[in-house]
PDB file of N, CA and C in Angstrom:
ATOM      1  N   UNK A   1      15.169 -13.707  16.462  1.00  0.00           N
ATOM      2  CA  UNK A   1      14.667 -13.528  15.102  1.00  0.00           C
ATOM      3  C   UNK A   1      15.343 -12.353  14.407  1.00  0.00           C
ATOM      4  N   UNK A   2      15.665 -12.185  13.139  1.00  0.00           N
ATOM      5  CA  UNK A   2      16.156 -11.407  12.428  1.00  0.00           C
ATOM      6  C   UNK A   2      15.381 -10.575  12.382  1.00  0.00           C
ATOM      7  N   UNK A   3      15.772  -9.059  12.258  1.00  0.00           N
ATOM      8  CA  UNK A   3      14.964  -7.560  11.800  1.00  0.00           C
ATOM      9  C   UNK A   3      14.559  -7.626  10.172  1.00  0.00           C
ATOM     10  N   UNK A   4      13.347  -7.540   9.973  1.00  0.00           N
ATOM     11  CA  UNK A   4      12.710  -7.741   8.583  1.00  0.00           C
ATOM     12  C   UNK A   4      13.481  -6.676   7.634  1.00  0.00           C
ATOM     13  N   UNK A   5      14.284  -6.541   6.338  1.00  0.00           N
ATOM     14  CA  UNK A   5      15.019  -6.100   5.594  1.00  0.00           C
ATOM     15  C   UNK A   5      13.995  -5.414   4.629  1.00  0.00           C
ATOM     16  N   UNK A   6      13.735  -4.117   4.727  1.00  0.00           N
ATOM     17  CA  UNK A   6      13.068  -3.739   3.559  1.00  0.00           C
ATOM     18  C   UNK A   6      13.693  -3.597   2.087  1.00  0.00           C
ATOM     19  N   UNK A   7      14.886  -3.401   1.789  1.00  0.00           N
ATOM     20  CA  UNK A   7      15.967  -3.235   1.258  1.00  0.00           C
ATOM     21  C   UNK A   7      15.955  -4.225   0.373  1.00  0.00           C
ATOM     22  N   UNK A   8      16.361  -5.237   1.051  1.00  0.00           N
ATOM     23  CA  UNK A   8      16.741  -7.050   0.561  1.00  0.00           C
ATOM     24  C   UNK A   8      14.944  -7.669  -0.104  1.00  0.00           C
ATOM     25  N   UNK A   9      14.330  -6.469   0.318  1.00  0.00           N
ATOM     26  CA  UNK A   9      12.698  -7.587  -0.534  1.00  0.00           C
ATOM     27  C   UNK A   9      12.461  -7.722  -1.818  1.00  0.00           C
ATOM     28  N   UNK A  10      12.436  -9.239  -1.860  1.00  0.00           N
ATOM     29  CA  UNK A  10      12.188 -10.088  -3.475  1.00  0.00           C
ATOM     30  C   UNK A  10      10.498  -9.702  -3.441  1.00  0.00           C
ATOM     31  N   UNK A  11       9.961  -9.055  -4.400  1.00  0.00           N
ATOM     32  CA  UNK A  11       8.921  -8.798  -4.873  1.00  0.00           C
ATOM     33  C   UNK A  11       7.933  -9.933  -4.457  1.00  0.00           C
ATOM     34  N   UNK A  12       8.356 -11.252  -4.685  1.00  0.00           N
ATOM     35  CA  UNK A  12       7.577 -12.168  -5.205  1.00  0.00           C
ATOM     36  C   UNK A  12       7.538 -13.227  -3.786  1.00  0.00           C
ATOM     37  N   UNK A  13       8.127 -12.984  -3.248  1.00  0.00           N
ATOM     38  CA  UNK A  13       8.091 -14.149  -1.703  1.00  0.00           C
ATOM     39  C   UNK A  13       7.016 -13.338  -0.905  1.00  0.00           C
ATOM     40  N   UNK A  14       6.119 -14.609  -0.350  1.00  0.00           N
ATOM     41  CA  UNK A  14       5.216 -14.722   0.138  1.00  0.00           C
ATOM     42  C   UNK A  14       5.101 -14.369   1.647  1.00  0.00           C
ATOM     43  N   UNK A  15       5.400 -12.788   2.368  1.00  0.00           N
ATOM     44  CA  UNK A  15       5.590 -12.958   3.482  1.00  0.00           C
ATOM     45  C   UNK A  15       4.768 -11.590   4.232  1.00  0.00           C
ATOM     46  N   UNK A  16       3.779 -11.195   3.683  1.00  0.00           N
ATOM     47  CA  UNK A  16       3.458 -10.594   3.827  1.00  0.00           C
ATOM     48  C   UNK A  16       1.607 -10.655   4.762  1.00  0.00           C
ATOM     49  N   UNK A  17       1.163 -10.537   6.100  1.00  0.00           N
ATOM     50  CA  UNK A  17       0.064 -11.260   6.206  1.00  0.00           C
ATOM     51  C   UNK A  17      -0.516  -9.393   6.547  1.00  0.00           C
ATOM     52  N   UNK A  18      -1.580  -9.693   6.312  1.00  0.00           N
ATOM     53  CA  UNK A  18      -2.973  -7.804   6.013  1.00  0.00           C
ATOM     54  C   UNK A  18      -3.704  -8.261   6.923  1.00  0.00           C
ATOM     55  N   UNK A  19      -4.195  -7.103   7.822  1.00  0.00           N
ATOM     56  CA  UNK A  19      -5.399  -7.387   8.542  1.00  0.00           C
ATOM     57  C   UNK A  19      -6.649  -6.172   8.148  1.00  0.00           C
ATOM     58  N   UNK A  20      -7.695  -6.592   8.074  1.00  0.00           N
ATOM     59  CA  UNK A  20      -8.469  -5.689   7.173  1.00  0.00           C
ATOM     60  C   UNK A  20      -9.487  -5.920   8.151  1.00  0.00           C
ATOM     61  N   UNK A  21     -10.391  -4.511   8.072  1.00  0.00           N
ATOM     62  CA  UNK A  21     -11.575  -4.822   8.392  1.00  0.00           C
ATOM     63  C   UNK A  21     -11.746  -3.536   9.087  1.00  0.00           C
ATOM     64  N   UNK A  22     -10.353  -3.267  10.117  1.00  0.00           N
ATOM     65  CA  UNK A  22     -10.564  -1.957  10.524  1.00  0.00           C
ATOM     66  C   UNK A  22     -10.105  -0.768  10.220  1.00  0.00           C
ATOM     67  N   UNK A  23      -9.830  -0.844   8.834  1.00  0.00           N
ATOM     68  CA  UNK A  23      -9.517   0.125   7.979  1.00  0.00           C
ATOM     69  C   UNK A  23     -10.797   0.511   7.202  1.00  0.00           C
ATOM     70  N   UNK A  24     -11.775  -0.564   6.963  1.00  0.00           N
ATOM     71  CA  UNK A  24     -13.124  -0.110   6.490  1.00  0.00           C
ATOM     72  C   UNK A  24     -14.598   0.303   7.539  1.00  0.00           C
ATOM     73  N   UNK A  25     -13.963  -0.078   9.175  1.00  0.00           N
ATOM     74  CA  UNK A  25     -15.069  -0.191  10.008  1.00  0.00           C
ATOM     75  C   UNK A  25     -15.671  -1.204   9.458  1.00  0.00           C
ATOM     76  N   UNK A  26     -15.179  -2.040   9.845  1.00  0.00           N
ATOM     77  CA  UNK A  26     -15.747  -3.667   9.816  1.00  0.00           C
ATOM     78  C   UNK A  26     -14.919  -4.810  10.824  1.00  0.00           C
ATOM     79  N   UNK A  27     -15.480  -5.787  11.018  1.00  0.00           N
ATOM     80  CA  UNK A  27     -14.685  -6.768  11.724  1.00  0.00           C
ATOM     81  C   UNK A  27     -13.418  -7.345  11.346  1.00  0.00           C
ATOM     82  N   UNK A  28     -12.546  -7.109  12.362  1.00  0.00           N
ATOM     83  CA  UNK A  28     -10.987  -7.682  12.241  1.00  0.00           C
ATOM     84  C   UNK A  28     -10.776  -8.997  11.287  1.00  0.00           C
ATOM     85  N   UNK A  29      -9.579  -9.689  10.216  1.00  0.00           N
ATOM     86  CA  UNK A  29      -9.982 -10.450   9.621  1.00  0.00           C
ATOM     87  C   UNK A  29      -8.388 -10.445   9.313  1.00  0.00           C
ATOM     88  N   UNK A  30      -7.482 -11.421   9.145  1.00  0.00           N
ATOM     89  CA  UNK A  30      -6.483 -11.579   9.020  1.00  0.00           C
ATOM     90  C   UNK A  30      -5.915 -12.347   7.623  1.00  0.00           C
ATOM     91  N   UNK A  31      -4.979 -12.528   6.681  1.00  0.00           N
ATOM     92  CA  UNK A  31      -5.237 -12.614   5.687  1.00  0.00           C
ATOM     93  C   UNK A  31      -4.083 -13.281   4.838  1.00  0.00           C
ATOM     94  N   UNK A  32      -3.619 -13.959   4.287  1.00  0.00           N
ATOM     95  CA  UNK A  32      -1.779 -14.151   4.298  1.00  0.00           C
ATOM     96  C   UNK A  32      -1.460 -15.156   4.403  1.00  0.00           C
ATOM     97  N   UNK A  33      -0.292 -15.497   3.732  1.00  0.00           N
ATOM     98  CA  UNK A  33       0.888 -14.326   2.673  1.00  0.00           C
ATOM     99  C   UNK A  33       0.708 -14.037   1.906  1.00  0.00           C
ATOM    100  N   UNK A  34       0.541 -12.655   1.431  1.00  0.00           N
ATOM    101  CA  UNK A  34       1.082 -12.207   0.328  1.00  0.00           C
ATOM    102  C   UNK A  34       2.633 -11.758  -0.080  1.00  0.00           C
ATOM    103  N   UNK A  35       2.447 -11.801  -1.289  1.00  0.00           N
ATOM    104  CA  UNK A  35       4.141 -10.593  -1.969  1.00  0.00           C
ATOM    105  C   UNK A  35       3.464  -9.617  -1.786  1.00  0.00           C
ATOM    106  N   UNK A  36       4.727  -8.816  -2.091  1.00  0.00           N
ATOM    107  CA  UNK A  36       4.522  -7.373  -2.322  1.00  0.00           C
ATOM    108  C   UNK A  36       3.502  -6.923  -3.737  1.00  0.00           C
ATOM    109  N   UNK A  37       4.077  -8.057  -4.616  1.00  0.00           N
ATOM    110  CA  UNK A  37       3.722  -7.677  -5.960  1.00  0.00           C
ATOM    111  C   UNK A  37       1.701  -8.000  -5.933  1.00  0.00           C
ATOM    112  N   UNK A  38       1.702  -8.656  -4.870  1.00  0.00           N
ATOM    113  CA  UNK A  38      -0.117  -9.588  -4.936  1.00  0.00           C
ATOM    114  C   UNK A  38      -1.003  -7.906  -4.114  1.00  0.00           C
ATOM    115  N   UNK A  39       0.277  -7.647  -3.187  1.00  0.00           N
ATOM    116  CA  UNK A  39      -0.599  -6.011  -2.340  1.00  0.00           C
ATOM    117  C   UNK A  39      -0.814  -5.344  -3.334  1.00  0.00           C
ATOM    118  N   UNK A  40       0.015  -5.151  -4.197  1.00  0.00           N
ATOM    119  CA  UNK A  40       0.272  -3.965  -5.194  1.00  0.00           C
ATOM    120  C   UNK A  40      -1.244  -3.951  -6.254  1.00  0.00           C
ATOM    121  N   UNK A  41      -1.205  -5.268  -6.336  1.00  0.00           N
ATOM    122  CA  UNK A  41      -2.426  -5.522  -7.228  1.00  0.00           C
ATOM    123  C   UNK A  41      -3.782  -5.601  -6.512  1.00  0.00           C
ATOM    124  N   UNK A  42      -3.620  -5.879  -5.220  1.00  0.00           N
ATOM    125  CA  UNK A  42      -5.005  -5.311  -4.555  1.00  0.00           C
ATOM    126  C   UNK A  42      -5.223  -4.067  -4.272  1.00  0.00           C
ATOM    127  N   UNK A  43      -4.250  -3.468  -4.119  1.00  0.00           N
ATOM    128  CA  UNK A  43      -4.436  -2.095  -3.683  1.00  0.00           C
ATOM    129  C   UNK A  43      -4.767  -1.489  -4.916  1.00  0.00           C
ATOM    130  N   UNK A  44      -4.695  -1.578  -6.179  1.00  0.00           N
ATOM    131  CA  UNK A  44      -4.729  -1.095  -7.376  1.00  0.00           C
ATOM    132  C   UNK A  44      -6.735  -1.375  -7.814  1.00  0.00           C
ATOM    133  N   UNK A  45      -7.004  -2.702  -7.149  1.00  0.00           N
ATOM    134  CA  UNK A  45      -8.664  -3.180  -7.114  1.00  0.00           C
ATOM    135  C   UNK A  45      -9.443  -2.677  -5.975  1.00  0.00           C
ATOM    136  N   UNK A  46      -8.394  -2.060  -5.172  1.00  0.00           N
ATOM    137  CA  UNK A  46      -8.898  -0.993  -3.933  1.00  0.00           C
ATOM    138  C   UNK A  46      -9.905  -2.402  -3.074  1.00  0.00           C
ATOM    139  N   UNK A  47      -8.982  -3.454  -2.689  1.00  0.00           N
ATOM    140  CA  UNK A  47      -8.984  -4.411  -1.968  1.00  0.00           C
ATOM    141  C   UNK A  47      -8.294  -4.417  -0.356  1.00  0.00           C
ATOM    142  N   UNK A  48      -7.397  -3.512  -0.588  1.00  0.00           N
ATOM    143  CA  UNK A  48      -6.379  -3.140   0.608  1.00  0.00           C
ATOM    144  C   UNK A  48      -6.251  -1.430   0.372  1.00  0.00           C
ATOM    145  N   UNK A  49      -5.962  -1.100   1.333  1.00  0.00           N
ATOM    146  CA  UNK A  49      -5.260   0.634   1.025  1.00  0.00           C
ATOM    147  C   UNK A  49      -4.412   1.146   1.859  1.00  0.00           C
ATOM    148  N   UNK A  50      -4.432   2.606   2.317  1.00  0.00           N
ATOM    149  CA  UNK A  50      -2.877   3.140   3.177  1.00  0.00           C
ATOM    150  C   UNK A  50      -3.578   2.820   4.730  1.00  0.00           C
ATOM    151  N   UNK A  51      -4.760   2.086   5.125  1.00  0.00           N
ATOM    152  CA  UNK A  51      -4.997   2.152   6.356  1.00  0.00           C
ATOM    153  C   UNK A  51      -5.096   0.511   6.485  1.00  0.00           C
ATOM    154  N   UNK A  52      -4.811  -0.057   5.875  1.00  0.00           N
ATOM    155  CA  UNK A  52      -4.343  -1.612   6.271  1.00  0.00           C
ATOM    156  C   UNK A  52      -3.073  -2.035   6.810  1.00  0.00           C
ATOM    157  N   UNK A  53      -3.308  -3.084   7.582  1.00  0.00           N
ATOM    158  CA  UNK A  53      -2.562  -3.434   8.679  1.00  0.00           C
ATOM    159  C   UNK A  53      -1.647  -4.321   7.752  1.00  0.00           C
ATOM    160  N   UNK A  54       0.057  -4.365   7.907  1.00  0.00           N
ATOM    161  CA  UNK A  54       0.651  -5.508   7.154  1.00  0.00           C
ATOM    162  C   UNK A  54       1.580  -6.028   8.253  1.00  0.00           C
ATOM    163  N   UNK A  55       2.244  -7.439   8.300  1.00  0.00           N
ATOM    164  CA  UNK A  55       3.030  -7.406   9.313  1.00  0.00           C
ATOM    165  C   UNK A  55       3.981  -8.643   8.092  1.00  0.00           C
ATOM    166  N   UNK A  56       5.446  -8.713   8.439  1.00  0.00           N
ATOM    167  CA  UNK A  56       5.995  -9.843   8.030  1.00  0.00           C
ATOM    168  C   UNK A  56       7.021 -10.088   9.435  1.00  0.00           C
ATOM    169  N   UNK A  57       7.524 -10.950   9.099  1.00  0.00           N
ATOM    170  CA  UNK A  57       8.171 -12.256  10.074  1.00  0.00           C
ATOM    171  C   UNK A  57       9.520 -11.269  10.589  1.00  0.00           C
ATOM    172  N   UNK A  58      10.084 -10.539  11.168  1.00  0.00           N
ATOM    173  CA  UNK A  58      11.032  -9.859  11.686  1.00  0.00           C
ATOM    174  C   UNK A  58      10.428  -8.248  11.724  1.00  0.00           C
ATOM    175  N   UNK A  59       9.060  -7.955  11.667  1.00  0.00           N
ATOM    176  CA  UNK A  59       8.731  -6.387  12.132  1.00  0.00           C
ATOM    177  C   UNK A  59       8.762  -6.595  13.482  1.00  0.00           C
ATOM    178  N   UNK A  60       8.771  -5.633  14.018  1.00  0.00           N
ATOM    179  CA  UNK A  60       8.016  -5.383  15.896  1.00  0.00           C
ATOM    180  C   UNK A  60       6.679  -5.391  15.797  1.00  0.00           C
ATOM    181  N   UNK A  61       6.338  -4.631  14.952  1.00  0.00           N
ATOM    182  CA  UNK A  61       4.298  -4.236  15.078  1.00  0.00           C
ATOM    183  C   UNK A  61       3.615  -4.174  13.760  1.00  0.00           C
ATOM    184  N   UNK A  62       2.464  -4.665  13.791  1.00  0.00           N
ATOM    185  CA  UNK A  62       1.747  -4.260  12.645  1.00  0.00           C
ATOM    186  C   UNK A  62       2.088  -2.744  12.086  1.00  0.00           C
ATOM    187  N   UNK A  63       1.948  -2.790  10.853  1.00  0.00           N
ATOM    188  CA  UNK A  63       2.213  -1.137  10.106  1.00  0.00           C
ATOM    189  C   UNK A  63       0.861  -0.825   9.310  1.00  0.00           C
ATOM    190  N   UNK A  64       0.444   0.687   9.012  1.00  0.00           N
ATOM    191  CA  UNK A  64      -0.117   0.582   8.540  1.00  0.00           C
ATOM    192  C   UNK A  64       0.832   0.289   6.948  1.00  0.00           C
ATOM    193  N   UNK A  65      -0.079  -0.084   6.022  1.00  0.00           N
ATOM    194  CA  UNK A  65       0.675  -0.045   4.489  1.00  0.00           C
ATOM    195  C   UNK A  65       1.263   1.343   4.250  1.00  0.00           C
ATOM    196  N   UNK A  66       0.487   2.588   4.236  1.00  0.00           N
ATOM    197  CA  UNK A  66       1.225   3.638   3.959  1.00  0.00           C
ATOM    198  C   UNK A  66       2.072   3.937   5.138  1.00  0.00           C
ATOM    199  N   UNK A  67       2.956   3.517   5.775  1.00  0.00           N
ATOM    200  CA  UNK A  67       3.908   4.171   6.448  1.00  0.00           C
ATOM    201  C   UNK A  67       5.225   2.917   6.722  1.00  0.00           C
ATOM    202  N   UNK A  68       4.447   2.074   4.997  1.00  0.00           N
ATOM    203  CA  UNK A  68       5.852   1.274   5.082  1.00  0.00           C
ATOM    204  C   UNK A  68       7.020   2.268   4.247  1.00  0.00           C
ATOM    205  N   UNK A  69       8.224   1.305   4.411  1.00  0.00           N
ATOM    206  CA  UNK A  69       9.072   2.158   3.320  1.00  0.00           C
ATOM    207  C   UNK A  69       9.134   2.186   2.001  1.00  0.00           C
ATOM    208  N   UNK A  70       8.279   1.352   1.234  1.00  0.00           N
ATOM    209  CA  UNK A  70       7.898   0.770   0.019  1.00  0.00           C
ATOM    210  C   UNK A  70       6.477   1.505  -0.314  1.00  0.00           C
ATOM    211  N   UNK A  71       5.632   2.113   0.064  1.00  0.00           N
ATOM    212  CA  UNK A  71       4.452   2.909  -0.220  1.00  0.00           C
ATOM    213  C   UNK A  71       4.659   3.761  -1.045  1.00  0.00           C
ATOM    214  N   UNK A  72       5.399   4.691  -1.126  1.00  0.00           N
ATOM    215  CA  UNK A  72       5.694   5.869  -2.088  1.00  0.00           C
ATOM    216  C   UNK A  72       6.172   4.904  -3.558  1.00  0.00           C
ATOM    217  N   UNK A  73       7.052   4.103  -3.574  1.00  0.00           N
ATOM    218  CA  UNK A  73       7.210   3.670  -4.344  1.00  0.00           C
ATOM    219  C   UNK A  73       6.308   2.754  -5.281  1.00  0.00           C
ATOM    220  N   UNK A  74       5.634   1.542  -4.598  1.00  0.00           N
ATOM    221  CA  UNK A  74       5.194   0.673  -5.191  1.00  0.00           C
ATOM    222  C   UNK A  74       3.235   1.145  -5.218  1.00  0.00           C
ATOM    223  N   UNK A  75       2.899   1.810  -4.352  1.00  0.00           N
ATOM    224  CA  UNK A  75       1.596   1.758  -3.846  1.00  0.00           C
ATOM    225  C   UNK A  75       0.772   3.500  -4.186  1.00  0.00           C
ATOM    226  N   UNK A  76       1.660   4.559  -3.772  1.00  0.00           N
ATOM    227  CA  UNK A  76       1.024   5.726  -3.956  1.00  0.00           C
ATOM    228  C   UNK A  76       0.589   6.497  -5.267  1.00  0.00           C
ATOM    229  N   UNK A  77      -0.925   6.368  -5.663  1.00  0.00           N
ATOM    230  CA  UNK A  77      -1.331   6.683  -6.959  1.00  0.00           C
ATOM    231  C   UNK A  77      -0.846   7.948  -7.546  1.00  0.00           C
ATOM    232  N   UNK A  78      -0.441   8.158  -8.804  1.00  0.00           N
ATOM    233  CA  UNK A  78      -0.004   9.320  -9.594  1.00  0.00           C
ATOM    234  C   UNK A  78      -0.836   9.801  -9.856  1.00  0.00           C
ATOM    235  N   UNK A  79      -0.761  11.614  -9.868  1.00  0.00           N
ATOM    236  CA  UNK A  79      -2.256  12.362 -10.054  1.00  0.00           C
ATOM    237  C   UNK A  79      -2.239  12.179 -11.599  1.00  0.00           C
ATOM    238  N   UNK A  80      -4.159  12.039 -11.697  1.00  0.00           N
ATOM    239  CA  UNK A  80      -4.247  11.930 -13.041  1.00  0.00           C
ATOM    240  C   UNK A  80      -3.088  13.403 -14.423  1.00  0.00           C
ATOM    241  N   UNK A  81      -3.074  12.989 -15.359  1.00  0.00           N
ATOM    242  CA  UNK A  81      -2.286  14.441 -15.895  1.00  0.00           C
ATOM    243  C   UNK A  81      -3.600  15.282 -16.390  1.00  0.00           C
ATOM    244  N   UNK A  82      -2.814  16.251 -16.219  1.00  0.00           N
ATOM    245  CA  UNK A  82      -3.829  17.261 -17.004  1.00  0.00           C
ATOM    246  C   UNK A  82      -4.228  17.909 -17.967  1.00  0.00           C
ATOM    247  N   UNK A  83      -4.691  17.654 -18.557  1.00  0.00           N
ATOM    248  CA  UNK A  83      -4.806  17.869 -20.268  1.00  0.00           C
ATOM    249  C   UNK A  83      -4.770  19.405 -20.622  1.00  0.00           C
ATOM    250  N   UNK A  84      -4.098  20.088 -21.743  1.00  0.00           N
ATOM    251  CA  UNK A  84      -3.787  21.156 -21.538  1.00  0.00           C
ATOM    252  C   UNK A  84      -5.507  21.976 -21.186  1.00  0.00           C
ATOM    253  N   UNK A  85      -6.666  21.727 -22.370  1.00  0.00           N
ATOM    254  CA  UNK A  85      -7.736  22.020 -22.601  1.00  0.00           C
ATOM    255  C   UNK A  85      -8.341  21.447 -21.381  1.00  0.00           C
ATOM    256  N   UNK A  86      -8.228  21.181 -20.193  1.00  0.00           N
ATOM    257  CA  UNK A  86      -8.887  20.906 -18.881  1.00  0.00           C
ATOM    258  C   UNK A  86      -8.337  22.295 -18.406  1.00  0.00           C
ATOM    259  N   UNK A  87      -7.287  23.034 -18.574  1.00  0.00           N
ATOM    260  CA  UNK A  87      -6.665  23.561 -17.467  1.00  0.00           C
ATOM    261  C   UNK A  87      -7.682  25.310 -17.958  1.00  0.00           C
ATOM    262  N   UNK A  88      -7.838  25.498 -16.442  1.00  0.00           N
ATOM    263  CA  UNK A  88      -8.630  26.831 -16.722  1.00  0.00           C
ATOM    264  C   UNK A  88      -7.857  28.276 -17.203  1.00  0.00           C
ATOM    265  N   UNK A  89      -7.942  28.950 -17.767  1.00  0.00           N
ATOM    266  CA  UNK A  89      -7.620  30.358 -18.542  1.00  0.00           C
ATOM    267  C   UNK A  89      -7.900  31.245 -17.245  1.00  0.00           C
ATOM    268  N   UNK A  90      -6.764  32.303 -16.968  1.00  0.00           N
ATOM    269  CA  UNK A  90      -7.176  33.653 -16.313  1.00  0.00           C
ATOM    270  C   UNK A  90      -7.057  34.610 -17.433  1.00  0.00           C
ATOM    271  N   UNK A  91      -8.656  35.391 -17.367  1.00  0.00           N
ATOM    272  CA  UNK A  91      -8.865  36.472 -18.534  1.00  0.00           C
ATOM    273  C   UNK A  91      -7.975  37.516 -17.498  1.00  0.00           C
ATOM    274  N   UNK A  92      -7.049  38.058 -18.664  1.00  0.00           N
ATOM    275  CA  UNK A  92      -6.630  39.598 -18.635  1.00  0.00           C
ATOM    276  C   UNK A  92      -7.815  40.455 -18.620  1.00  0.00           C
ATOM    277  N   UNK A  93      -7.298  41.312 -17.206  1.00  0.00           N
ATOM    278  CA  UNK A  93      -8.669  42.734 -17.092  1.00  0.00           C
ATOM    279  C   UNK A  93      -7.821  43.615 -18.105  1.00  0.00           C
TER     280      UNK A  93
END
């Protein structure tokens, strides 16, 4: 079998299977295919997160999602910004 290409991934092909359940302390539950683009949108409905299991057709082992090579990119939330009038003042003594 070929080594799964993180590189070469089309957003939209269906090869992606999640195992959930013990990322919430709940029973094992297997799930799939998804794209990348269908995770992206669960993870965004906080359906999946960085402690879900993903595997496609040329890995060695289940991964978690955050310690694929695509997490930082497609998956890891941006801190909200900060509005100037949120940000706290240090009074001069």
């Amino acid at each position: 079998p070929e080594e799964f290409n993180w590189e070469n991934l089309d957003e939209e092909d269906h090869v992606f299977t999640i195992k959930v359940g013990m990322d919430r302390g709940g029973n094992e539950a297997e799930y799939g295919p998804f794209s990348l683009s269908m995770l992206v949108k669960l993870f965004k409905e906080n359906r999946v997160n960085g402690k879900t299991y993903i595997f496609a057709p040329g890995m060695d082992n289940w991964e978690f999602l955050a310690d694929t090579p695509v997490f930082a990119k497609h998956f890891s939330p941006v801190p909200p910004k900060i509005e100037e009038q949120e940000r706290r003042r240090k009074k001069a003594q």
